[in-house]
N, C-alpha and C. Protein backbone atom coordinates (compact mmCIF):
# COMPACT_ATOMS: atom_id res chain seq x y z
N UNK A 1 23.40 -5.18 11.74
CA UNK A 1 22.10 -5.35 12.35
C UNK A 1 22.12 -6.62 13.18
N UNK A 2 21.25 -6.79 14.28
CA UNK A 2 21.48 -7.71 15.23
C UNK A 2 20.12 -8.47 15.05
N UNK A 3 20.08 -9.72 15.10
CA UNK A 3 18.89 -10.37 15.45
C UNK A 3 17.99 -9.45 16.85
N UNK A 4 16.33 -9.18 16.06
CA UNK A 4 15.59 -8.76 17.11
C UNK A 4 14.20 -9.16 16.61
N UNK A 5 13.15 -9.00 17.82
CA UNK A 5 11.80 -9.22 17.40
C UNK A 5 10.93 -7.90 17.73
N UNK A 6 10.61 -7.65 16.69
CA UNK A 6 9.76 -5.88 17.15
C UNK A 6 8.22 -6.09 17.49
N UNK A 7 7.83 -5.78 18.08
CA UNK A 7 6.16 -5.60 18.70
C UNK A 7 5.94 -4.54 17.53
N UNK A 8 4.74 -4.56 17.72
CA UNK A 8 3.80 -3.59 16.58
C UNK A 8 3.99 -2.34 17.19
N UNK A 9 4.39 -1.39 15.95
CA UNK A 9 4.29 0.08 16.04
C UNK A 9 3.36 0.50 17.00
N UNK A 10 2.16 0.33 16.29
CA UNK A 10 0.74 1.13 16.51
C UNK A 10 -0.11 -0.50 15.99
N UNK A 11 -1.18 -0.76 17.16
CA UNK A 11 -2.25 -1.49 16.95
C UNK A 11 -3.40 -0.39 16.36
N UNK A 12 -3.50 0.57 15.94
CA UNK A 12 -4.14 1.33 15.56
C UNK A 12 -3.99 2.13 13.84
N UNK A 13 -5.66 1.66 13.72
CA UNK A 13 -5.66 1.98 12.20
C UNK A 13 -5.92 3.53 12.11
N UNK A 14 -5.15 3.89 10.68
CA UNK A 14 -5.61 5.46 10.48
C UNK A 14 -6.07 5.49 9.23
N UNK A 15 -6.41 6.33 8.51
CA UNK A 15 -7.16 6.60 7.55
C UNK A 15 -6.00 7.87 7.13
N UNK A 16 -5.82 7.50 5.60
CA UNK A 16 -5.11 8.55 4.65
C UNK A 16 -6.06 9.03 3.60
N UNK A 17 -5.20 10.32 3.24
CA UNK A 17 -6.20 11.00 2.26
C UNK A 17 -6.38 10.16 1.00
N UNK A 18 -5.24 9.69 0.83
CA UNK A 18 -5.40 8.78 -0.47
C UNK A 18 -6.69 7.59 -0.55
N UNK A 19 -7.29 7.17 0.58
CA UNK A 19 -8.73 6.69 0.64
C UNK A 19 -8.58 5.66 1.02
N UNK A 20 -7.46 4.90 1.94
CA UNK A 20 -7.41 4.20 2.56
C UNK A 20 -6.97 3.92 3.92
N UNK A 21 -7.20 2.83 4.89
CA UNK A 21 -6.93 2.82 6.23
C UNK A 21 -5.73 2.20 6.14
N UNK A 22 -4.86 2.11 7.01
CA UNK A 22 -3.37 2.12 7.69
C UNK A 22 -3.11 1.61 8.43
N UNK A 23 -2.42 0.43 9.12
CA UNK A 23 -1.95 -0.06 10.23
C UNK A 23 -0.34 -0.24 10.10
N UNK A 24 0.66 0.72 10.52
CA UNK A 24 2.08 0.40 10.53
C UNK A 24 2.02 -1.18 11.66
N UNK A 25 3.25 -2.07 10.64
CA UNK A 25 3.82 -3.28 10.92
C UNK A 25 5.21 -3.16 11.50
N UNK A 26 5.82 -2.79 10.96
CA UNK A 26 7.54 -2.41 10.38
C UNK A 26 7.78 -1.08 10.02
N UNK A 27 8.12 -0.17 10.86
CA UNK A 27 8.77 0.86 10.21
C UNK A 27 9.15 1.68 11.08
N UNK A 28 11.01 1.70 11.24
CA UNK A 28 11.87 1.85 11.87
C UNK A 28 13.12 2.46 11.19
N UNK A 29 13.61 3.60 11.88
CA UNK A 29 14.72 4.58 11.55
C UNK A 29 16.05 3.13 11.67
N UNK A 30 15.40 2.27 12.87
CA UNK A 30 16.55 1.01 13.34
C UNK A 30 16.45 0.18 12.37
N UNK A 31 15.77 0.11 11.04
CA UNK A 31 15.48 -0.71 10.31
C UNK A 31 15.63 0.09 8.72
N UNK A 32 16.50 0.74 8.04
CA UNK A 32 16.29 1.54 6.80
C UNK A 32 15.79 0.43 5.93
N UNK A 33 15.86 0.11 5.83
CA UNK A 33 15.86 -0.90 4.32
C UNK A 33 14.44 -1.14 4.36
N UNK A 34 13.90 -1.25 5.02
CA UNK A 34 12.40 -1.98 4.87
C UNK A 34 11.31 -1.36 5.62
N UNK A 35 9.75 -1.39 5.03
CA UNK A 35 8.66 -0.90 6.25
C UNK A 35 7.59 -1.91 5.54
N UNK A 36 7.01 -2.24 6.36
CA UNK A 36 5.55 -2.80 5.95
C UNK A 36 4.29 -2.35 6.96
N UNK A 37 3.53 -2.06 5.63
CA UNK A 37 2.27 -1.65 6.45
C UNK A 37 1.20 -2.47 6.13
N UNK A 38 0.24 -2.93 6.69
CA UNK A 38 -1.54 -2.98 6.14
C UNK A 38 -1.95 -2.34 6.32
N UNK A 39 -2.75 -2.72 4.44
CA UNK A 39 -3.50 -1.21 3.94
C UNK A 39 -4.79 -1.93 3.87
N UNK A 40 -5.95 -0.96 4.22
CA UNK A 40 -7.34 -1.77 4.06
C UNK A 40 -8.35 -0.71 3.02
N UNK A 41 -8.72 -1.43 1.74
CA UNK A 41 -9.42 -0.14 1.34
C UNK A 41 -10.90 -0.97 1.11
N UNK A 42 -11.79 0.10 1.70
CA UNK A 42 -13.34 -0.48 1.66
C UNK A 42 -13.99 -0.59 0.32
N UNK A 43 -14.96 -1.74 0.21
CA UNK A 43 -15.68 -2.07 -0.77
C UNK A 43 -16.18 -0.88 -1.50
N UNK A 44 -15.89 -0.76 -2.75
CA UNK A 44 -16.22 0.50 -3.68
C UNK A 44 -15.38 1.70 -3.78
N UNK A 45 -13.88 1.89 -3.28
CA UNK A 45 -13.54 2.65 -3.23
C UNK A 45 -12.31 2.30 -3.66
N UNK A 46 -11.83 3.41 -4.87
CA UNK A 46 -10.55 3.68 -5.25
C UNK A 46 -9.64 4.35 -4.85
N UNK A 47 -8.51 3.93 -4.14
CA UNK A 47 -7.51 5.20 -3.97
C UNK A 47 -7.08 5.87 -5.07
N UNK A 48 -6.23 7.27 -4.37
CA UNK A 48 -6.00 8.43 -5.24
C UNK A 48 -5.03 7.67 -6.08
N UNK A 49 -4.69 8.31 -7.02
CA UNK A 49 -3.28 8.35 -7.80
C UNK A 49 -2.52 8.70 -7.09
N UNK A 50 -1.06 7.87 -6.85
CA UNK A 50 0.21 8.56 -6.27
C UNK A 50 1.49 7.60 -6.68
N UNK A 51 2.66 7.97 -6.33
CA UNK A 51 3.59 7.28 -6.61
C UNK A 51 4.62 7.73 -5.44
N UNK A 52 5.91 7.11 -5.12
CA UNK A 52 7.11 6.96 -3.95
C UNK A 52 7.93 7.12 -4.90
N UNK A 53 8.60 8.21 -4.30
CA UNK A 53 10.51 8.57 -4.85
C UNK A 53 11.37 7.61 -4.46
N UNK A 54 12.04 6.92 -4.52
CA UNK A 54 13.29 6.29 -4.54
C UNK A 54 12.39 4.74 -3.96
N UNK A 55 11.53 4.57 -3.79
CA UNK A 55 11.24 3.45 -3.16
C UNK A 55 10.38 2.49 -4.14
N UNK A 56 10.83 1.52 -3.88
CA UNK A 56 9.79 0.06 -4.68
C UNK A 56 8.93 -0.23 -3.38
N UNK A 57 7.63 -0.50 -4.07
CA UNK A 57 6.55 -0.90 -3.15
C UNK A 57 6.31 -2.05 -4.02
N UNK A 58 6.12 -3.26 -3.06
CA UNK A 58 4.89 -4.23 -3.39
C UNK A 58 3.78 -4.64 -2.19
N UNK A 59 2.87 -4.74 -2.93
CA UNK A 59 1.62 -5.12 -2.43
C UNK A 59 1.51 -6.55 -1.94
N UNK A 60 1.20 -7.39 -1.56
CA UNK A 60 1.14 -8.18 -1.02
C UNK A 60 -0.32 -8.84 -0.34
N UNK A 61 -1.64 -8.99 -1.91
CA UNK A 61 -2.64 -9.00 -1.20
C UNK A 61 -2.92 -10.45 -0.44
N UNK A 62 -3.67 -9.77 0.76
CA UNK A 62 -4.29 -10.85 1.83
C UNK A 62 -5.30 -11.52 2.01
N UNK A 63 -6.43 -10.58 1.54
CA UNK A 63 -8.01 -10.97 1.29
C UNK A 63 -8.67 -10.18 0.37
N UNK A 64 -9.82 -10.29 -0.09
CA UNK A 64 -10.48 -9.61 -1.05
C UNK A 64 -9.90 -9.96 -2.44
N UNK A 65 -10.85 -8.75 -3.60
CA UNK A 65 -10.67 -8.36 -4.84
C UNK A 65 -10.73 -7.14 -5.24
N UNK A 66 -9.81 -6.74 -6.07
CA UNK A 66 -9.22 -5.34 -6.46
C UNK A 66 -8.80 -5.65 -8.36
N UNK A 67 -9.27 -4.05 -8.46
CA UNK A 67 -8.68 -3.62 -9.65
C UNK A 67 -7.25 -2.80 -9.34
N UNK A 68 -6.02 -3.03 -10.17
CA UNK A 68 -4.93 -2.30 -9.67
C UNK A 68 -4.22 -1.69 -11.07
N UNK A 69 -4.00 -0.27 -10.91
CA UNK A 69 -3.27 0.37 -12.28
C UNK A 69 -2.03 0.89 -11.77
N UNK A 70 -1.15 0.35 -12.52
CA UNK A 70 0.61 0.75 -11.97
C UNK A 70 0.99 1.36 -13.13
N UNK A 71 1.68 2.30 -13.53
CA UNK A 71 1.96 3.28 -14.40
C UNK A 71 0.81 3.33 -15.90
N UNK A 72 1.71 2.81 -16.81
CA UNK A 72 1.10 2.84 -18.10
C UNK A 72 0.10 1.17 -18.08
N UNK A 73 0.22 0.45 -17.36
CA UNK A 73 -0.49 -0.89 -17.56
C UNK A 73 -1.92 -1.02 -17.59
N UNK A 74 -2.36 -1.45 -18.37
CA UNK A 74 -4.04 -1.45 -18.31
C UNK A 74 -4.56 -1.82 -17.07
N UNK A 75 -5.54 -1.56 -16.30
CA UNK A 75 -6.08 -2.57 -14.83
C UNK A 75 -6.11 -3.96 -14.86
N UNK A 76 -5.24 -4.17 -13.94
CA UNK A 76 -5.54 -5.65 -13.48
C UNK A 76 -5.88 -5.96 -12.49
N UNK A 77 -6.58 -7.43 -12.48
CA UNK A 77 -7.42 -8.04 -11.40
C UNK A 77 -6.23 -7.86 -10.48
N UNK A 78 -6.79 -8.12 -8.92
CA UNK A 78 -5.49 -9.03 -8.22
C UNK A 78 -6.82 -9.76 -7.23
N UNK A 79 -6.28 -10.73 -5.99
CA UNK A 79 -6.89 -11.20 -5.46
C UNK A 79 -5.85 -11.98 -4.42
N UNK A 80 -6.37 -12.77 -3.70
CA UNK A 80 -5.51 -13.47 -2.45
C UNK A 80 -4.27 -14.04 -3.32
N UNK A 81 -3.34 -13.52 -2.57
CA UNK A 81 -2.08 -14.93 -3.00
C UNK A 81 -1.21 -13.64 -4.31
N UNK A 82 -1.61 -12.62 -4.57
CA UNK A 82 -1.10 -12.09 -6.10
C UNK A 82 -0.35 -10.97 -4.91
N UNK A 83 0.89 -10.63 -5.79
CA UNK A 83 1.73 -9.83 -5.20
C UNK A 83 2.39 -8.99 -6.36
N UNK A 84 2.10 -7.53 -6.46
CA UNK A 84 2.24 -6.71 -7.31
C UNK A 84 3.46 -5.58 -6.50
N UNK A 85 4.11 -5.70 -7.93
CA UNK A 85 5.77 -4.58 -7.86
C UNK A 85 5.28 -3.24 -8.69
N UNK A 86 5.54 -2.32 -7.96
CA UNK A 86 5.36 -0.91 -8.25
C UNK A 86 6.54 -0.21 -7.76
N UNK A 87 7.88 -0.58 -9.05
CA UNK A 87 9.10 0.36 -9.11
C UNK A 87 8.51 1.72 -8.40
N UNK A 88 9.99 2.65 -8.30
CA UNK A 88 9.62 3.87 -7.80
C UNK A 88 9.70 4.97 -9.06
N UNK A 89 8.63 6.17 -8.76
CA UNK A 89 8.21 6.91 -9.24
C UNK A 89 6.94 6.51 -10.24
N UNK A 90 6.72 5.05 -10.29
CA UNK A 90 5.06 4.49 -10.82
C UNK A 90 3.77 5.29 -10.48
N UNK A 91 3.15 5.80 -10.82
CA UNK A 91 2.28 5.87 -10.34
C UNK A 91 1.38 4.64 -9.80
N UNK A 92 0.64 4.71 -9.49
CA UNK A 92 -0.68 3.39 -8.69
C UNK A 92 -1.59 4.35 -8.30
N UNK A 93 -3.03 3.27 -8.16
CA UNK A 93 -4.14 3.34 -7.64
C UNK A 93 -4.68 1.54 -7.64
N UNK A 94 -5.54 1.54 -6.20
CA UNK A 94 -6.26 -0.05 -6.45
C UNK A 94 -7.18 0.16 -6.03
N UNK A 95 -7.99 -0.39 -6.63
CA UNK A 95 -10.01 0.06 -6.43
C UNK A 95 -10.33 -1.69 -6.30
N UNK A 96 -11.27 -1.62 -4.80
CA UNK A 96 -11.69 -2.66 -3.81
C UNK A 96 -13.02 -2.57 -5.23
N UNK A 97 -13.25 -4.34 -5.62
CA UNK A 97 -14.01 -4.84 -6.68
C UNK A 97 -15.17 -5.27 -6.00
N UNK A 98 -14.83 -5.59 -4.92
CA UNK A 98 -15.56 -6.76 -3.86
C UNK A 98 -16.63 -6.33 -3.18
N UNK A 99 -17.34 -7.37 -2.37
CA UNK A 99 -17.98 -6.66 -1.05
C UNK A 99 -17.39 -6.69 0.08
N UNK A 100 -16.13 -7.06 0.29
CA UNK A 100 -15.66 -7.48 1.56
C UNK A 100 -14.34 -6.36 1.75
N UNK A 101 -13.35 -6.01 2.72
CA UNK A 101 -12.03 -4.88 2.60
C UNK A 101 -11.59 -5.71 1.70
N UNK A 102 -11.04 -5.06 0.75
CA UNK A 102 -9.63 -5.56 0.67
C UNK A 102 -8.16 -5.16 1.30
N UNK A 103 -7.32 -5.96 1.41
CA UNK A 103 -6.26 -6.46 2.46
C UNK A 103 -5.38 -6.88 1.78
N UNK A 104 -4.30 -5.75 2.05
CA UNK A 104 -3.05 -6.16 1.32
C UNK A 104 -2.17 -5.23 2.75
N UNK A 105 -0.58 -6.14 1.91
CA UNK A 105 0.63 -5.85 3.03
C UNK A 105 1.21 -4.95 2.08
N UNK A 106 1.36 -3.62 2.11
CA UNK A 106 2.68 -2.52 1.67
C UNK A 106 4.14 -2.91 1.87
N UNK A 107 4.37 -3.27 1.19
CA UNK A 107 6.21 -3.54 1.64
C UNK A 107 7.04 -2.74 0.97
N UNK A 108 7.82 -1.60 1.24
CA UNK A 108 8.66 -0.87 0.94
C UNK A 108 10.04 -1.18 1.36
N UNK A 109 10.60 -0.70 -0.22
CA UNK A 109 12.17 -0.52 0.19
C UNK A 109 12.71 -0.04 -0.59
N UNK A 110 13.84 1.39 0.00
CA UNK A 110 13.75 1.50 1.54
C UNK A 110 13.05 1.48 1.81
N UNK A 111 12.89 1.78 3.59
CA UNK A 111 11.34 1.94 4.36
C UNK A 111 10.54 3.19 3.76
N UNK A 112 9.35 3.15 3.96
CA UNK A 112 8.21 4.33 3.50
C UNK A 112 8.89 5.45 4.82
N UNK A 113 8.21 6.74 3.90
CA UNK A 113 9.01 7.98 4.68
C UNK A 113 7.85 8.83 4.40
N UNK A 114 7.58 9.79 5.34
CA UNK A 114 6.54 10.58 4.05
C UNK A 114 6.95 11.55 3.15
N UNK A 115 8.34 11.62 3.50
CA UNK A 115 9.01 12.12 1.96
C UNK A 115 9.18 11.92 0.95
N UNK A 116 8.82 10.53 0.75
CA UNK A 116 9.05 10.01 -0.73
C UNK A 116 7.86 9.80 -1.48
N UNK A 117 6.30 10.54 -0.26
CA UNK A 117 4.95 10.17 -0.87
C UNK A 117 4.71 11.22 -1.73
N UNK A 118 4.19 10.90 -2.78
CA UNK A 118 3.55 12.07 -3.54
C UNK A 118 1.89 11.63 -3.99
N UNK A 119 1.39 12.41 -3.22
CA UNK A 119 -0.54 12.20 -4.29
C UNK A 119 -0.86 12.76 -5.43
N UNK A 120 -1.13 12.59 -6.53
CA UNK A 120 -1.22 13.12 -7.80
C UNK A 120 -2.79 13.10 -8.15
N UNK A 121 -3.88 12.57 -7.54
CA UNK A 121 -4.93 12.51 -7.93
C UNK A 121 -6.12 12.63 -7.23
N UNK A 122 -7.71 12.25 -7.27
CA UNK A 122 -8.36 12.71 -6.52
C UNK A 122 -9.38 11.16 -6.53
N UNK A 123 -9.53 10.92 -5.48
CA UNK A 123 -10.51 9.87 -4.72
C UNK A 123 -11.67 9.64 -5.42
N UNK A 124 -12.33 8.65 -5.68
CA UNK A 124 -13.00 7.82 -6.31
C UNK A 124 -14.15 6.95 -5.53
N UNK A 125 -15.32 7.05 -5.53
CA UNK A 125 -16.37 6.04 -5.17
C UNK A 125 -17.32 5.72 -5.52
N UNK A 126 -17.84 4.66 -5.47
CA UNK A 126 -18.64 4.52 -6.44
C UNK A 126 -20.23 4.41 -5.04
C-alpha cells in the first residue's frame, strides 16, 4: 500500500433499515483491511439487532448518550470519549438516551461489506 489521502466517499447521509443514518468515511476495495463510517441515531431510537461475519466493529462515540447491548452483556452506558469492541458474529443494538443525535465512528475490520451484515431484529422507539 502506498501513502495516499482519500476525499470522502459520499458527503451524503443515508438512512438504514436498522434505524440509523449513514455517512461512508473510508471504504475502499483499495483499502481491505479497514472502513469507517458515521453512524447517527436520533434521540429515542434503538437500532435493530444485528451482528457482522468475519468482521470486528468498534464504535467510536463522538457526541451524545446511548444505551449499548453487545452479545450476552447487560446494557451499558456509553457517552463521548468511550469506544466499544463488538467481535464478529456479536450481536449489538445502541439506543440514543439523550436529546441530542448520538454520534459515533463505525470502524471495521476488515472493511464493512454488505455481506457480512446480518439484521436479526426489529426497530424500537420510544
Amino acid at each position: 500500500m502506498l501513502p495516499s489521502i482519500k476525499t470522502r466517499i459520499s458527503a451524503d447521509e443515508f438512512y438504514i433499515d436498522e434505524g440509523c443514518f449513514i455517512t461512508e468515511v473510508s471504504n475502499s476495495a483499495d483499502d481491505p483491511d479497514l472502513s469507517i463510517a458515521l453512524s447517527r441515531v436520533a434521540p429515542g431510537v434503538t437500532t435493530q439487532w444485528h451482528r457482522l461475519k468475519g468482521v470486528t466493529e468498534r464504535y467510536s462515540i463522538i457526541s451524545g448518550t446511548g444505551s449499548i447491548e453487545v452479545g450476552n452483556l447487560a446494557p451499558q452506558t456509553v457517552s463521548t470519549g468511550d469506544v466499544v469492541i463488538i467481535p464478529p458474529m456479536c450481536r449489538q443494538r445502541i439506543r440514543n438516551t439523550g436529546a441530542e443525535n448520538l454520534l459515533f465512528y463505525a470502524i471495521c475490520t476488515p472493511r464493512f461489506t454488505s455481506e457480512v451484515y446480518e439484521l436479526l431484529g426489529n426497530l424500537q422507539q420510544d
